[in-house]
Protein backbone atom coordinates (compact mmCIF):
# COMPACT_ATOMS: atom_id res chain seq x y z
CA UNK A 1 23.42 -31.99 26.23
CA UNK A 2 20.33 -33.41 24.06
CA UNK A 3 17.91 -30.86 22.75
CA UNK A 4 14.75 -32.55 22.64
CA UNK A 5 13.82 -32.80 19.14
CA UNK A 6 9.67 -33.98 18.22
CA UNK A 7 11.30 -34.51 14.88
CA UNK A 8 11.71 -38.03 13.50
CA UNK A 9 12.26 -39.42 10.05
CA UNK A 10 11.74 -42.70 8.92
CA UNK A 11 13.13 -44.65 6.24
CA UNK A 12 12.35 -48.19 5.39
CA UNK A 13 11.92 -51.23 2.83
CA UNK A 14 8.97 -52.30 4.32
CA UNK A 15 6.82 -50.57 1.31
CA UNK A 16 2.90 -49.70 2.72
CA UNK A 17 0.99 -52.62 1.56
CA UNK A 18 1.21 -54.44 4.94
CA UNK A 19 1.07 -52.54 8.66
CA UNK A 20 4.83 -53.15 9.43
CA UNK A 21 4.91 -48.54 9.12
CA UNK A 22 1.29 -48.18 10.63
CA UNK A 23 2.91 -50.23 13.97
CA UNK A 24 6.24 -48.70 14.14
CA UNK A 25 4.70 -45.64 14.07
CA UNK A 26 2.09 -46.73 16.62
CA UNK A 27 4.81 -47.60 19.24
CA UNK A 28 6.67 -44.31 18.98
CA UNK A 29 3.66 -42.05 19.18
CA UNK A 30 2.37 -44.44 22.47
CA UNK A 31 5.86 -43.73 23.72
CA UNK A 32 5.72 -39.63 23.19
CA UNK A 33 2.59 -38.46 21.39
CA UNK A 34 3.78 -34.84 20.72
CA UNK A 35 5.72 -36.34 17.61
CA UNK A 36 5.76 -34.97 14.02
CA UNK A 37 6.70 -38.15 11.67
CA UNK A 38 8.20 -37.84 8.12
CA UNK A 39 8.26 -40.16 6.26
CA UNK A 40 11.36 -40.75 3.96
CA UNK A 41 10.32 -43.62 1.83
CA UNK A 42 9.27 -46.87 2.41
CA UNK A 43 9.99 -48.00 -1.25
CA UNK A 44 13.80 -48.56 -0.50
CA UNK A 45 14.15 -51.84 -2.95
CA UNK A 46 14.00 -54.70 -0.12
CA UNK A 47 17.60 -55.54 1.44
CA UNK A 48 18.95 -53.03 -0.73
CA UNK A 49 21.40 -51.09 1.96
CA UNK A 50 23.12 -49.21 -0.82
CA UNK A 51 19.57 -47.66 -1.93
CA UNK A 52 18.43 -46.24 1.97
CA UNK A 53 22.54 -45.37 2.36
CA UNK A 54 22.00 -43.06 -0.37
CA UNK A 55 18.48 -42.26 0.16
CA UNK A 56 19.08 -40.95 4.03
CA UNK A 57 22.40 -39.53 2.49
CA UNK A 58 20.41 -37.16 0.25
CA UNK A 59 17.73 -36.26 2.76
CA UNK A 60 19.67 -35.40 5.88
CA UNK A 61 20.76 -31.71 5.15
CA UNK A 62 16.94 -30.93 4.70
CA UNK A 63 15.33 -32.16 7.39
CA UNK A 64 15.18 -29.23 11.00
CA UNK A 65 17.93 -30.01 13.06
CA UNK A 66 18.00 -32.45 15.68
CA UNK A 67 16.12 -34.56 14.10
CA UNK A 68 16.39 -38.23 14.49
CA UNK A 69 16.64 -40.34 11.63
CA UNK A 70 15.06 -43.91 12.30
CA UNK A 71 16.08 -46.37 9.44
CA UNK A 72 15.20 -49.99 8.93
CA UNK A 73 16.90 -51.61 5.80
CA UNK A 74 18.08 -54.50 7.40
CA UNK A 75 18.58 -58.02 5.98
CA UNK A 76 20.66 -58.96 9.22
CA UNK A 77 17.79 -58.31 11.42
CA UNK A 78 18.50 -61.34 14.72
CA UNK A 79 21.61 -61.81 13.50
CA UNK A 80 24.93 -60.66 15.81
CA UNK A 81 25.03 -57.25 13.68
CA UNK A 82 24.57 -54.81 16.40
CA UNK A 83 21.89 -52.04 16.72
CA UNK A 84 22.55 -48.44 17.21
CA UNK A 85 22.30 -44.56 17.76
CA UNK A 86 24.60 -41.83 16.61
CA UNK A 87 24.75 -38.85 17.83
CA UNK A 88 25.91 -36.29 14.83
CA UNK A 89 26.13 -32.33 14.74
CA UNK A 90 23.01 -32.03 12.72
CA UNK A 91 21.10 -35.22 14.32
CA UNK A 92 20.59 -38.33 15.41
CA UNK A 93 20.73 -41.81 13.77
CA UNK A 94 18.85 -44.97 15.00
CA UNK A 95 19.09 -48.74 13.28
CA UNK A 96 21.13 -51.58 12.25
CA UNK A 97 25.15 -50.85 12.11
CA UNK A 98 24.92 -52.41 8.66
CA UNK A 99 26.26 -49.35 6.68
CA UNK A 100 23.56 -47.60 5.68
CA UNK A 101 24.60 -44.28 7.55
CA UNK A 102 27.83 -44.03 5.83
CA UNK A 103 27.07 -41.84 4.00
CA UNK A 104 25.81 -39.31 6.09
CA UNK A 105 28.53 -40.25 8.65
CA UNK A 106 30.69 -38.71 5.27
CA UNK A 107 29.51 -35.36 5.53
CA UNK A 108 28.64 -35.34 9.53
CA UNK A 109 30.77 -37.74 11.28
CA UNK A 110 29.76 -39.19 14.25
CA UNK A 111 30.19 -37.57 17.45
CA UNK A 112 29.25 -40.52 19.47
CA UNK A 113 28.06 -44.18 19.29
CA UNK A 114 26.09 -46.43 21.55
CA UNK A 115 24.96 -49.83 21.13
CA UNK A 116 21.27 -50.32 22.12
CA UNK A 117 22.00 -52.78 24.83
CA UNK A 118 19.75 -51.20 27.36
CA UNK A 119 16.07 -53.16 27.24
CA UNK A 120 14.47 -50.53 29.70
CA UNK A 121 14.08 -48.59 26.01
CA UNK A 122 12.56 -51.62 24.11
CA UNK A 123 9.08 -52.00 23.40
CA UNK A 124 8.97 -55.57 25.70
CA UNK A 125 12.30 -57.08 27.00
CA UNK A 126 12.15 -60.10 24.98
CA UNK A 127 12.18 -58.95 21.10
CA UNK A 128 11.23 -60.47 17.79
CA UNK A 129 13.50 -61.91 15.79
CA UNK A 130 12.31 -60.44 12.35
CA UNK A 131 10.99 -56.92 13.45
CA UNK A 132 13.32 -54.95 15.44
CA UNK A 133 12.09 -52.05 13.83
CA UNK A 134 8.85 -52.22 15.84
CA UNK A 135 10.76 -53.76 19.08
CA UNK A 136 13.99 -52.20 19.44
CA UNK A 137 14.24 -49.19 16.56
CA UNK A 138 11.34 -47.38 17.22
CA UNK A 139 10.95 -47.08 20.87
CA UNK A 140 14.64 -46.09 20.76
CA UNK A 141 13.95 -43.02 18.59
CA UNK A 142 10.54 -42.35 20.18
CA UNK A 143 12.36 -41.98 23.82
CA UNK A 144 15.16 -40.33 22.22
CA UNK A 145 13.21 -37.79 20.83
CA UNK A 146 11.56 -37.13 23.89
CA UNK A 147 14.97 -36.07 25.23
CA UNK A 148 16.35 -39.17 27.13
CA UNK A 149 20.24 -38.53 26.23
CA UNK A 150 22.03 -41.52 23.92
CA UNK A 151 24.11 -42.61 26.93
CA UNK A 152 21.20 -43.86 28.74
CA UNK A 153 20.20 -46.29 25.79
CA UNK A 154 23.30 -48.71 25.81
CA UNK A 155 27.18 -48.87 26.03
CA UNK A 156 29.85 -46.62 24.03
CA UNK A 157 31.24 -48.12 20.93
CA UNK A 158 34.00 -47.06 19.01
CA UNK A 159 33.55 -44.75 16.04
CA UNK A 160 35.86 -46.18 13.87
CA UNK A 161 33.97 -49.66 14.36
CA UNK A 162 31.03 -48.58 12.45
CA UNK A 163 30.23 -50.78 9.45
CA UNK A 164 30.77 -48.59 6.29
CA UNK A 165 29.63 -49.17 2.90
CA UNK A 166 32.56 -47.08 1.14
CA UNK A 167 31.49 -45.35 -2.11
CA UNK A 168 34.18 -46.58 -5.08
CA UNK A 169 35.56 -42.71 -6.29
CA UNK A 170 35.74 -42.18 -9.88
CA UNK A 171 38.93 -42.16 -11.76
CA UNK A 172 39.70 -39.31 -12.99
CA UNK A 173 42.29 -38.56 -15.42
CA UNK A 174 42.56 -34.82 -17.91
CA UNK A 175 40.05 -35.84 -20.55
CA UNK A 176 37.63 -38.48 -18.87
CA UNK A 177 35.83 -39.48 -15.84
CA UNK A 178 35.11 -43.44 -15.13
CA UNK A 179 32.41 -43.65 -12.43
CA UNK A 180 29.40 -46.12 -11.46
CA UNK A 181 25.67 -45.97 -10.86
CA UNK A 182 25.49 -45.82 -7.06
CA UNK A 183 21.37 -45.45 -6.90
CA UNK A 184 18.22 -45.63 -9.85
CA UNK A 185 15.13 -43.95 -8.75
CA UNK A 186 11.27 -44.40 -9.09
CA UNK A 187 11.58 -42.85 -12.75
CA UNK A 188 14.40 -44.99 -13.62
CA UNK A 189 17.24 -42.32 -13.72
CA UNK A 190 20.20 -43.51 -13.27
CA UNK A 191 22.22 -41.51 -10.82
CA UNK A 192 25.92 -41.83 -10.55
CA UNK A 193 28.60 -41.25 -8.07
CA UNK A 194 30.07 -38.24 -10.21
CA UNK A 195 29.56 -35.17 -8.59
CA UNK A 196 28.37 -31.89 -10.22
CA UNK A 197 31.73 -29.91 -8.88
CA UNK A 198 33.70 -32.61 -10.99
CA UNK A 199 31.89 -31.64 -14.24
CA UNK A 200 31.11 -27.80 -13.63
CA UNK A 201 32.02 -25.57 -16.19
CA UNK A 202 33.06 -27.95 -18.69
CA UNK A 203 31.51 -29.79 -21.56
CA UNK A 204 31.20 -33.38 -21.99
CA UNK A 205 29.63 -36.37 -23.10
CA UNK A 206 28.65 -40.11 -21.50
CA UNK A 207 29.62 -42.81 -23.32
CA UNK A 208 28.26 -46.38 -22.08
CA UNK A 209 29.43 -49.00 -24.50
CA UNK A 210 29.75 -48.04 -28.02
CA UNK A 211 27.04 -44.91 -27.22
CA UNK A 212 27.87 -41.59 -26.75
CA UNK A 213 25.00 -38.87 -24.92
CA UNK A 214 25.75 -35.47 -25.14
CA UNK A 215 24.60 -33.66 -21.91
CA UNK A 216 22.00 -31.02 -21.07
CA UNK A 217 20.62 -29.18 -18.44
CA UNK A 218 16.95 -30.03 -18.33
CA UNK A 219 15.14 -32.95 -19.42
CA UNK A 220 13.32 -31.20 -21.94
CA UNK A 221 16.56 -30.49 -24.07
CA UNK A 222 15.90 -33.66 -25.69
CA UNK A 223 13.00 -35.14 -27.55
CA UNK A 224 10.82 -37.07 -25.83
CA UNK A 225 12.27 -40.97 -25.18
CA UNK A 226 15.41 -39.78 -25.94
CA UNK A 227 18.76 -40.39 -23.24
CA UNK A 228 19.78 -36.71 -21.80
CA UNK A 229 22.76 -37.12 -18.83
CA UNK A 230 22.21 -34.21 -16.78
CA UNK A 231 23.00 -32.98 -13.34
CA UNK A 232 19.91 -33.91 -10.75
CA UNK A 233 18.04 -31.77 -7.85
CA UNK A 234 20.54 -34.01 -5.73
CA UNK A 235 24.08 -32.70 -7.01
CA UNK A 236 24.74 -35.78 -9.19
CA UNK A 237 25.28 -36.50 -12.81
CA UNK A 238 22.64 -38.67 -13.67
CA UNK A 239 21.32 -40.20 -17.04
CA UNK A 240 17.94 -39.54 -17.93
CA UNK A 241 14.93 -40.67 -20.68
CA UNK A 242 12.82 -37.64 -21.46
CA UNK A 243 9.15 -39.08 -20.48
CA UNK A 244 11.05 -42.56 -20.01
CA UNK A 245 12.83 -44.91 -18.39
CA UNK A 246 16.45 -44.81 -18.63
CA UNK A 247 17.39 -48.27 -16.49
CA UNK A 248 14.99 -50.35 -18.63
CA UNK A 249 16.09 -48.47 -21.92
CA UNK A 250 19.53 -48.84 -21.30
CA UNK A 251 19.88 -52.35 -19.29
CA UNK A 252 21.88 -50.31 -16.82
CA UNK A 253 21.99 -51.55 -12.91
CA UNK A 254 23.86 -50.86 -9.33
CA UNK A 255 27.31 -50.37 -9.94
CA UNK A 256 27.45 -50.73 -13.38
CA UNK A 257 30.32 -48.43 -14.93
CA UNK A 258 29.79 -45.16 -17.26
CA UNK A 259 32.41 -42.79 -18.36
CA UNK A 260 32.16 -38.90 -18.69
CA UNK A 261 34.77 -37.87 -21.82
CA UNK A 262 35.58 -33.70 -21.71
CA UNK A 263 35.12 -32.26 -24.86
């Protein structure tokens, strides 16, 4: 049974210089008008799935429960990728089945899946090609939130048929940790797909390249513009500038590799 939620969140690329967010949220609150909206971001670097997987990944546990998480990162948008709404233990999920709930999906795995077949929940029958945010997305969440239950919004799919966008683990071996940057903020931290549980209690460096960065706690252990790895509000090691920017200091992207030697 759906508990009604007036709870959604919204994520997006769409940034706030144009009204793409103003008429999303339009249609949802001319759909059920006792909503409360949060918004998420809508900064997520455009097309850039990984970002918003981590993004929503990071914001889930916080937001009330039964909440439904509307997200629109989606570089497929009129293409065959389908569109759809999980149902989890915590909440609900509604947008393209391009990956960028996989990581939620890791700590609360789908209970159920639907694809949003059923046009009786669209906006108008006949959809844009470019905004399914506005035509299919957010009148999905809007009725969902207003307690309509998942199964009336479109046809079962299979769980294990959800696009994922798996997270490479680190290698870890007795004296050293190889992992990646899997997301770089607003300030230019660069957070990696380390964990904090994989570093507590021990000390150890970074080394990137020929440079080694002894670790801290805070970002004022270090002078000001210098490199401090850390672990962030988030639970991962990350590498910081004190009053900087560590990406553009240290010509770091997505994916790049870093290693974490035990001392």
């Amino acid at each position: 049974m759906f508990k009604q939620s007036k709870t959604i969140a919204v994520l997006t690329d769409f940034g706030l210089e144009d009204g793409y967010v103003g008429i999303m949220k339009g249609v949802m609150s001319s759909i059920y008008a006792d909503l409360s909206i949060i918004d998420l971001t809508h900064y997520i670097p455009p097309q850039n799935i990984w970002a918003a997987r981590f993004c929503l990944m990071n914001a889930y546990p916080y937001l009330p429960k039964n909440t439904v998480f509307l997200a629109v990162v989606d570089p497929g948008v009129g293409s065959k990728r389908r569109s759809i709404a999980i149902k989890c233990s915590r909440g609900y999920l509604v947008g393209p089945d391009n990956g960028l709930f996989s990581g939620i999906l890791l700590e609360d795995p789908a209970i159920k899946a639907v694809s949003l077949t059923n046009t009786d929940y669209w906006r108008v029958p006949n959809v844009s090609f470019t905004f399914h945010g506005r035509d299919i997305f957010a009148p999905v969440a809007s009725h969902l939130a207003s307690g309509v239950p998942l199964e009336a919004l479109g046809v079962d799919i299979p769980l294990n048929s959800l696009v994922s966008l798996p997270l490479d683990h680190p290698k870890v071996t007795e004296n050293k940790i190889i992992g990646s940057i899997q997301y770089i903020d607003h300030f230019g931290n660069l957070i990696t797909n380390i964990s904090s549980y994989q570093v507590k209690d021990k000390d150890w460096l970074i080394q990137i390249d020929d440079k080694i960065i002894k670790s801290g706690l805070t970002y004022g252990d270090v002078n000001r513009g210098e490199n401090i790895p850390l672990i962030g509000s988030h639970g991962w090691l990350e590498i910081a500038v004190n009053g900087g920017n560590a990406q553009e200091k240290l010509q770091l992207k997505w994916g790049d590799k870093i290693t974490v030697i035990f001392q």
